[in-house]
PDB file of N, CA and C in Angstrom:
ATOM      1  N   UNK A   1     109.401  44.303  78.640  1.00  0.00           N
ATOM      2  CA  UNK A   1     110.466  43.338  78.574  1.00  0.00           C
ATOM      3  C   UNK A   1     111.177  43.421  77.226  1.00  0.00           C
ATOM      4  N   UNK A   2     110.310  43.546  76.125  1.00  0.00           N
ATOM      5  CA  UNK A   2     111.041  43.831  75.031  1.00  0.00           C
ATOM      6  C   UNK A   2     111.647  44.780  74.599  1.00  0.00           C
ATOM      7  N   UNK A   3     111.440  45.997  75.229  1.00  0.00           N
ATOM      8  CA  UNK A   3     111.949  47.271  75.052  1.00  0.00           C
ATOM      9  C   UNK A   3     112.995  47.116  75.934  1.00  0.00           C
ATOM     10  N   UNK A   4     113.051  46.649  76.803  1.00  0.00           N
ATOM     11  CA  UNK A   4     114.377  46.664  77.487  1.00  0.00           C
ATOM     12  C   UNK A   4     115.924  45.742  77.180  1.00  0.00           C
ATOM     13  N   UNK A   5     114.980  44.747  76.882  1.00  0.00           N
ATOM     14  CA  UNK A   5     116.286  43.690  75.554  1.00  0.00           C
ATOM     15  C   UNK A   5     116.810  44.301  74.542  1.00  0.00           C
ATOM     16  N   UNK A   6     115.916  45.014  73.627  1.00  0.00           N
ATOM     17  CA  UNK A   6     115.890  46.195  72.306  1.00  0.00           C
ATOM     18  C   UNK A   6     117.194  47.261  73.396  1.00  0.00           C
ATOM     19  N   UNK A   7     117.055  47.749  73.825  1.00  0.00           N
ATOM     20  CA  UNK A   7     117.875  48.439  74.993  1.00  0.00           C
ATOM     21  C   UNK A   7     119.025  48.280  74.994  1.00  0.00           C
ATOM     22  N   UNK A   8     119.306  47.089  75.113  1.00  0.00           N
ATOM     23  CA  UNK A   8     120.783  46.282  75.947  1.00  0.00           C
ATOM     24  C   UNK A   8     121.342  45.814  74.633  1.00  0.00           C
ATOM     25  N   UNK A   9     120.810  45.300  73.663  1.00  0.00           N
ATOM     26  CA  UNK A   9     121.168  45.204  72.554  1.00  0.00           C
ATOM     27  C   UNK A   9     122.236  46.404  71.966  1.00  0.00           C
ATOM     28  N   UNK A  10     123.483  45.408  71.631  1.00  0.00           N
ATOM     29  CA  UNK A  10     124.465  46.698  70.805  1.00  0.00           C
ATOM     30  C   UNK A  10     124.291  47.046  69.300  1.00  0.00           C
ATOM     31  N   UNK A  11     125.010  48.251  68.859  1.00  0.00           N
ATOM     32  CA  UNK A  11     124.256  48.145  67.516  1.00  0.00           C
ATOM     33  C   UNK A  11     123.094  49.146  66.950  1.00  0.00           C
ATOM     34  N   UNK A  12     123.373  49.462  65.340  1.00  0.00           N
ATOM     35  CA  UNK A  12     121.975  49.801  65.175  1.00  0.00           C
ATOM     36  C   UNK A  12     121.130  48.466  65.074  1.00  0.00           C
ATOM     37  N   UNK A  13     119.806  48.957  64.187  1.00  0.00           N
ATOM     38  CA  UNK A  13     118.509  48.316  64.751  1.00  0.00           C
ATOM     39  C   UNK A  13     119.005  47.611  63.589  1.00  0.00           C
ATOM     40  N   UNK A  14     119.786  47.205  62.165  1.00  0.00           N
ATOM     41  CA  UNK A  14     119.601  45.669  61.566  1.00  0.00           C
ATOM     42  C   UNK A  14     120.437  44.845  62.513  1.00  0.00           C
ATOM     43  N   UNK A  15     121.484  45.192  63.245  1.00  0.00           N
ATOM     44  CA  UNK A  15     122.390  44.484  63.678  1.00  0.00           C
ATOM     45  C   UNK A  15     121.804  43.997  65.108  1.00  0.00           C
ATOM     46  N   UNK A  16     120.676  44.749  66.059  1.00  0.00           N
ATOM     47  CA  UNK A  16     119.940  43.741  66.949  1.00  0.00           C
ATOM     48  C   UNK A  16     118.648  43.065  66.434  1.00  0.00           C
ATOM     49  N   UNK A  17     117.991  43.272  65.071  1.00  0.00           N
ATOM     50  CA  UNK A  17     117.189  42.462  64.564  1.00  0.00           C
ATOM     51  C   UNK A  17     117.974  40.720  63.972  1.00  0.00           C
ATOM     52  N   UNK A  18     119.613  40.865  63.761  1.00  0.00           N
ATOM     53  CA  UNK A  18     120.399  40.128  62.975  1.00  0.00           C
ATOM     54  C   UNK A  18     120.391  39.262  64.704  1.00  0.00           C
ATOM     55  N   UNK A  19     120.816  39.903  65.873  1.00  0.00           N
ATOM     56  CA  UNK A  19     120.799  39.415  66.813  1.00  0.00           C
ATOM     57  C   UNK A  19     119.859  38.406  67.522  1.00  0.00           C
ATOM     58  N   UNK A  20     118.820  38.926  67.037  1.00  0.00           N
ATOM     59  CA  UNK A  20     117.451  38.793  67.985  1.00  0.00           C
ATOM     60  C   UNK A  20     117.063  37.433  66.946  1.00  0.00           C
ATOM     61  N   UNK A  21     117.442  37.408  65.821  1.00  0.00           N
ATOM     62  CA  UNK A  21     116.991  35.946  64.795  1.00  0.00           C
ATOM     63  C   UNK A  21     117.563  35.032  65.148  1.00  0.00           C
ATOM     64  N   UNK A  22     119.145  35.805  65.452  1.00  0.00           N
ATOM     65  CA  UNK A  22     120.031  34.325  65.374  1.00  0.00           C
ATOM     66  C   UNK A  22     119.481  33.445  66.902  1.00  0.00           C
ATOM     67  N   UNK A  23     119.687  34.675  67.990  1.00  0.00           N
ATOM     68  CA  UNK A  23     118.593  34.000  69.509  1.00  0.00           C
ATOM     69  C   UNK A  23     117.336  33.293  69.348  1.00  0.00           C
ATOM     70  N   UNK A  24     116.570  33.297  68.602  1.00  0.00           N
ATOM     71  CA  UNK A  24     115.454  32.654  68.632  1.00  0.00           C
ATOM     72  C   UNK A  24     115.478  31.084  67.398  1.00  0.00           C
ATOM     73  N   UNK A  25     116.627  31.471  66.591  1.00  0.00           N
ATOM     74  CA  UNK A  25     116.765  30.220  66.049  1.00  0.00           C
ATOM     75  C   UNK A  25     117.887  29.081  66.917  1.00  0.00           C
ATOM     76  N   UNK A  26     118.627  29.813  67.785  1.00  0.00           N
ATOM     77  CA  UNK A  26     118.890  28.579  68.442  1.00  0.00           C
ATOM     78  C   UNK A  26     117.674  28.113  69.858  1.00  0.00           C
ATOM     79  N   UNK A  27     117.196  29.364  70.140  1.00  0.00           N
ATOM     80  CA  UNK A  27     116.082  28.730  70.805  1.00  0.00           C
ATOM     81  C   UNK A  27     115.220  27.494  70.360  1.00  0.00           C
ATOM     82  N   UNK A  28     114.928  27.470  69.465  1.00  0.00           N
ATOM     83  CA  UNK A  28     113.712  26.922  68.566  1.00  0.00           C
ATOM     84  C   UNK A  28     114.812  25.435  68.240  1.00  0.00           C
ATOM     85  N   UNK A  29     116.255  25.448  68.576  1.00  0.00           N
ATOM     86  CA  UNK A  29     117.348  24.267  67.808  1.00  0.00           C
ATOM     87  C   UNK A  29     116.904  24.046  69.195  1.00  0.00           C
ATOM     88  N   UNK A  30     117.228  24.388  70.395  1.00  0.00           N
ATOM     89  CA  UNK A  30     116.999  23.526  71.403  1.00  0.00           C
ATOM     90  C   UNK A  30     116.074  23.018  72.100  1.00  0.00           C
ATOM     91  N   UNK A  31     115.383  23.823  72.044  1.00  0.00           N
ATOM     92  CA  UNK A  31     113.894  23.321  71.612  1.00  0.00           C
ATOM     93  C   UNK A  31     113.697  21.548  71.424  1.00  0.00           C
ATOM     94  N   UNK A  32     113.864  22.182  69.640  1.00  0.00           N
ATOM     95  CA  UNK A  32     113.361  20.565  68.746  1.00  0.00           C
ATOM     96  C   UNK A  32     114.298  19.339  68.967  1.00  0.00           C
ATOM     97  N   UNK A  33     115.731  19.677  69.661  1.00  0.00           N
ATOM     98  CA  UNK A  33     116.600  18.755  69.680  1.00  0.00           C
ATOM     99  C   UNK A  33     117.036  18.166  70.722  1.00  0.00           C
ATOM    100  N   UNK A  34     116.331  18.869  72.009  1.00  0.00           N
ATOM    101  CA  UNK A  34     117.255  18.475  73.697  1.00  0.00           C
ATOM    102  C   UNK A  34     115.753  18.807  74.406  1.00  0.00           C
ATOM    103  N   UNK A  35     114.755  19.888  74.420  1.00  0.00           N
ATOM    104  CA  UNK A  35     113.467  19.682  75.058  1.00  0.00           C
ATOM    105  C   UNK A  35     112.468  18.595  74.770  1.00  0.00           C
ATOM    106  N   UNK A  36     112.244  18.686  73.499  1.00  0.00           N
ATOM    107  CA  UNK A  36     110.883  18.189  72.931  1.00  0.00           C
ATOM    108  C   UNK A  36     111.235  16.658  73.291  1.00  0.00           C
ATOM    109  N   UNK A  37     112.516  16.161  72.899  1.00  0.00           N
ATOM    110  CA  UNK A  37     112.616  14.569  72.750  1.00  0.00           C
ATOM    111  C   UNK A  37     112.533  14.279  74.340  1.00  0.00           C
ATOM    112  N   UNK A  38     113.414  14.681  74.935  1.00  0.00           N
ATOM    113  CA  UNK A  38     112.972  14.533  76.501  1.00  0.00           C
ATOM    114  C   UNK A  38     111.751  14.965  77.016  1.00  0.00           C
ATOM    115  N   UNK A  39     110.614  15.245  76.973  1.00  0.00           N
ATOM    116  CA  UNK A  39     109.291  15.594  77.459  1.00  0.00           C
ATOM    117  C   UNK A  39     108.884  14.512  76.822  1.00  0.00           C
ATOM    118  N   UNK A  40     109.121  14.148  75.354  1.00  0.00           N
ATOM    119  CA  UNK A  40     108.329  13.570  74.853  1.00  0.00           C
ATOM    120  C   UNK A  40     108.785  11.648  75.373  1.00  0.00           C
ATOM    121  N   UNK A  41     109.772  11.334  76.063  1.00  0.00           N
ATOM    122  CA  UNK A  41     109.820  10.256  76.872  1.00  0.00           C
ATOM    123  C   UNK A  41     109.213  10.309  77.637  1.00  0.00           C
ATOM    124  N   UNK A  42     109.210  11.493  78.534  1.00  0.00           N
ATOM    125  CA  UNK A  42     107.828  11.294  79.519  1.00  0.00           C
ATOM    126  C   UNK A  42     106.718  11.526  79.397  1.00  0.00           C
ATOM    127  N   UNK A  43     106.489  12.052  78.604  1.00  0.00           N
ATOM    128  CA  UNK A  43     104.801  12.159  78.319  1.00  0.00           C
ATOM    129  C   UNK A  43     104.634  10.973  77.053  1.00  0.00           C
ATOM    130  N   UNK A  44     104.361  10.137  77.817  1.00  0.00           N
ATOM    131  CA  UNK A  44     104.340   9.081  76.485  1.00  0.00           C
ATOM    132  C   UNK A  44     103.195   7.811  76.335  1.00  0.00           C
ATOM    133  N   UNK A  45     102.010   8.994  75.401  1.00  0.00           N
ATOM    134  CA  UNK A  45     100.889   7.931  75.609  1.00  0.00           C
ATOM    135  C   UNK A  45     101.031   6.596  75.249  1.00  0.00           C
ATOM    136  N   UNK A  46     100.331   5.603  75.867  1.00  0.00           N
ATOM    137  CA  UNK A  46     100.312   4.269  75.216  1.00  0.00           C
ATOM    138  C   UNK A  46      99.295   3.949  74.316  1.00  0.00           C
ATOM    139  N   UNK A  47      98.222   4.334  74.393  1.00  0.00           N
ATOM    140  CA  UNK A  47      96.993   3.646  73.370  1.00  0.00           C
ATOM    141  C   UNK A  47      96.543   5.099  73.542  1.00  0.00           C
ATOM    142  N   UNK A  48      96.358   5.349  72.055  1.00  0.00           N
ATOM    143  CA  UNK A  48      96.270   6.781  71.257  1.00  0.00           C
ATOM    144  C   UNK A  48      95.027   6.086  70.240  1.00  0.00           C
ATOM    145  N   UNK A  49      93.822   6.498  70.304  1.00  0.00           N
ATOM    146  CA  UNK A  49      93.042   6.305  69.330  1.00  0.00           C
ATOM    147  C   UNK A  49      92.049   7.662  68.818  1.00  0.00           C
ATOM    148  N   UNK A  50      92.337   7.745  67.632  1.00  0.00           N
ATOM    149  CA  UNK A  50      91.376   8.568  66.703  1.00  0.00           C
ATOM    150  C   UNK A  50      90.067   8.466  66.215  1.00  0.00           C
ATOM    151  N   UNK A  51      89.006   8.608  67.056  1.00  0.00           N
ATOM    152  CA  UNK A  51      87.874   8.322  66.157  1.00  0.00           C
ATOM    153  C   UNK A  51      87.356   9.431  64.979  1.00  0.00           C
TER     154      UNK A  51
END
């Protein structure tokens, strides 16, 4: 799978490594900003205790 993205990718190899960062940092933005907060309404313990 990765060799085949590496593949399709235009470019030499800094310009799909420049690619492949900027993709995974908006992954990781949507992620923390539109997944996590919505899961985290529904998964939403009520009584959380640490012993």
């Amino acid at each position: 799978m990765y060799a085949a993205l590496w593949r399709i990718l235009p470019g030499p190899w800094w310009v799909r490594v420049l690619i492949l960062l900027v993709l995974a940092v908006a992954v990781l933005y949507g992620l923390f900003f539109y997944v996590f907060p919505w899961v985290g309404e529904i998964v939403n313990p009520q009584e959380v205790t640490v012993q």
